[in-house]
Protein backbone atom coordinates (compact mmCIF):
# COMPACT_ATOMS: atom_id res chain seq x y z
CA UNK A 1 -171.91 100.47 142.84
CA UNK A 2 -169.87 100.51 139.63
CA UNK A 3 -171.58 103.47 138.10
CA UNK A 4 -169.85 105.38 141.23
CA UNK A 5 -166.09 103.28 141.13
CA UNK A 6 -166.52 104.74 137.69
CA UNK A 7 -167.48 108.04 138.77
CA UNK A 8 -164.15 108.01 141.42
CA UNK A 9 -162.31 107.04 138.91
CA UNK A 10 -163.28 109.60 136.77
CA UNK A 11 -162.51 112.18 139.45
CA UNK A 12 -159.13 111.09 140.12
CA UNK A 13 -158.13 110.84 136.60
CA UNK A 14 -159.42 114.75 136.14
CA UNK A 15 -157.15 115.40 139.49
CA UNK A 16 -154.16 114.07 137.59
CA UNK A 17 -154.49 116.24 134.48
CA UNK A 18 -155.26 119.11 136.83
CA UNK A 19 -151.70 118.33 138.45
CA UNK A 20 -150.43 118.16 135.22
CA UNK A 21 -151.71 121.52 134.39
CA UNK A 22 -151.25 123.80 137.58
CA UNK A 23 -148.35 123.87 139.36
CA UNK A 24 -149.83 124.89 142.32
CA UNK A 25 -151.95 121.49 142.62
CA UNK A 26 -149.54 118.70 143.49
CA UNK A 27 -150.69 115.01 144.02
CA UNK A 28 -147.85 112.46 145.22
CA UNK A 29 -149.60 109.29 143.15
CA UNK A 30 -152.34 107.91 142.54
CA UNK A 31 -154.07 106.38 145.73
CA UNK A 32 -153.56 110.12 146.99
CA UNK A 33 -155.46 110.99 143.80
CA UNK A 34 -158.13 108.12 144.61
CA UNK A 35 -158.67 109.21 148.27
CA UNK A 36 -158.66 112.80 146.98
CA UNK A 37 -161.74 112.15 144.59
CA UNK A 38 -163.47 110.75 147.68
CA UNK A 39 -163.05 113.72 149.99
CA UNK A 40 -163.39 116.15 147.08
CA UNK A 41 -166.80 114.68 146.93
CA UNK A 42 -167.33 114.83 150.42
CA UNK A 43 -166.82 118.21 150.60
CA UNK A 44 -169.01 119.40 148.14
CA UNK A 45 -171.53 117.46 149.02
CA UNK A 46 -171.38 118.34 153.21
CA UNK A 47 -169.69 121.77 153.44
CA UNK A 48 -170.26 123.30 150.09
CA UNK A 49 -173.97 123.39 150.75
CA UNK A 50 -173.37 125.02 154.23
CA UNK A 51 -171.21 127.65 152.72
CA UNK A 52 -173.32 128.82 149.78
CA UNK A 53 -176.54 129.38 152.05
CA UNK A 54 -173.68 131.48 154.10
CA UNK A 55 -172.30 133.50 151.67
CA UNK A 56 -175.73 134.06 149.80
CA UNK A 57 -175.71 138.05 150.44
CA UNK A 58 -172.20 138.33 148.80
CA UNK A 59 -172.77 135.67 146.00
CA UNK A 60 -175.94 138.09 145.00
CA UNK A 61 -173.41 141.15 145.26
CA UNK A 62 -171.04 139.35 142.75
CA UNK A 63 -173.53 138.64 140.96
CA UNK A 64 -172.34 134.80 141.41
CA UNK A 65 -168.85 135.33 140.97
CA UNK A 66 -168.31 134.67 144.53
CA UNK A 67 -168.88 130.42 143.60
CA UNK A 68 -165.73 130.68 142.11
CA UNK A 69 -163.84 131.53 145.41
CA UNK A 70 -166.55 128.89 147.42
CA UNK A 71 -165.56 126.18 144.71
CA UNK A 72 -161.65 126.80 145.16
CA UNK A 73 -162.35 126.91 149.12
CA UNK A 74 -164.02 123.53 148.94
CA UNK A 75 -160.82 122.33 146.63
CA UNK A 76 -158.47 123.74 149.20
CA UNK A 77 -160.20 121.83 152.55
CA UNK A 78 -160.19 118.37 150.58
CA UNK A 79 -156.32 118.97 150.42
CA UNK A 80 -155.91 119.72 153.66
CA UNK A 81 -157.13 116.35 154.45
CA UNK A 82 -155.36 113.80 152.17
CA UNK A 83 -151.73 113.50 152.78
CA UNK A 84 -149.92 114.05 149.26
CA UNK A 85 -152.68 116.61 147.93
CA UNK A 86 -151.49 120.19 148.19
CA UNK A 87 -152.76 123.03 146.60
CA UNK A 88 -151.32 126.35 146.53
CA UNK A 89 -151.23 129.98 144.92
CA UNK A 90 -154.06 132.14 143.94
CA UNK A 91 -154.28 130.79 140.57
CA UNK A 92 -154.94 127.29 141.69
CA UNK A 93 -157.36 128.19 144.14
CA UNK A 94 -159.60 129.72 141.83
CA UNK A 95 -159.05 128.18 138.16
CA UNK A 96 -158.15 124.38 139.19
CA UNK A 97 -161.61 123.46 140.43
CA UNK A 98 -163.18 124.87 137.19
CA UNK A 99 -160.53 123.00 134.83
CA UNK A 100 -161.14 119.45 137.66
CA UNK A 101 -164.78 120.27 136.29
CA UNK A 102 -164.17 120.54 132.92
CA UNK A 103 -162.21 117.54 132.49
CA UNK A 104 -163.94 115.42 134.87
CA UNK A 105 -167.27 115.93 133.06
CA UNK A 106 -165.15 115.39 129.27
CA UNK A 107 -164.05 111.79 131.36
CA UNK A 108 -167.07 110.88 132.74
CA UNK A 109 -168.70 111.17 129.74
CA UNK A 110 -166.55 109.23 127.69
CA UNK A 111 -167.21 106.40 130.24
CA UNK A 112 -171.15 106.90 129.96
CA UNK A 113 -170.50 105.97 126.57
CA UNK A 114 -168.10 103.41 126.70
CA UNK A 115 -170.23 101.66 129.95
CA UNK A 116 -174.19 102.84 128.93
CA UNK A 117 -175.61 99.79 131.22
CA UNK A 118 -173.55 101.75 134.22
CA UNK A 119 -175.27 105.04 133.98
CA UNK A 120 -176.86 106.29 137.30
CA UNK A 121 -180.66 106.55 136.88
C-alpha cells in the first residue's frame, strides 16, 4: 500500500517538473497533480491497452513510432478529466509523456533506494 503512495507520489512529482518544462502542460497545484497521477495511471492501464491492439496495423507501418502519438493521446484524456490539468500544443502532446517517463522512472528510483523494504515484488 505504501510501495504505490510512493509510486503516486512519484508520478505527481514527475507531472510537476513536466509543468515546469512545457508550457503547454499546466497543473493548478498539487492535489490536481495528485489526482492527475491517479487518472494518468488509469488510463494507461484501461484505454492504452484498447488503443494499441487498435492501432496495431499503423504502429507496424511506423515502425512503432505511432506509440508516441498513443502515449501523448493517453496524456491528453487524463487531462481532460482532472480539473486544473491542461495540456496543449503539438509539442506537449507528443514529447511531455516521454520526459513524465523519464523523470518519473529517475524519481521512482531514487525512492527504491531510499525505501528498499517498499519495493513491489
Amino acid at each position: 500500500m505504501l510501495g504505490t503512495l510512493l509510486t503516486l507520489l512519484a508520478t505527481a512529482l514527475s507531472l510537476l517538473v513536466v509543468d515546469i518544462i512545457f508550457a503547454g502542460v499546466n497543473l493548478a497545484n498539487f492535489p490536481a497533480a495528485m489526482v492527475a497521477a491517479l487518472v494518468i495511471g488509469g488510463v494507461n492501464s484501461g484505454v492504452r491497452p484498447v488503443l494499441s491492439v487498435l492501432s496495431l496495423p499503423i504502429n507496424l507501418l511506423s515502425l512503432g513510432a505511432f506509440t508516441f502519438v498513443i502515449n501523448g493521446l493517453c496524456f491528453w484524456l487524463a487531462s481532460l478529466f482532472v480539473p486544473g490539468f491542461q495540456v496543449s500544443g503539438l509539442l506537449a502532446f507528443l514529447i511531455a509523456p516521454v520526459v513524465l517517463s523519464f523523470v518519473n522512472t529517475f524519481i521512482s528510483n531514487y525512492f527504491s533506494e531510499k525505501f528498499p523494504k517498499l519495493k513491489s515484488n
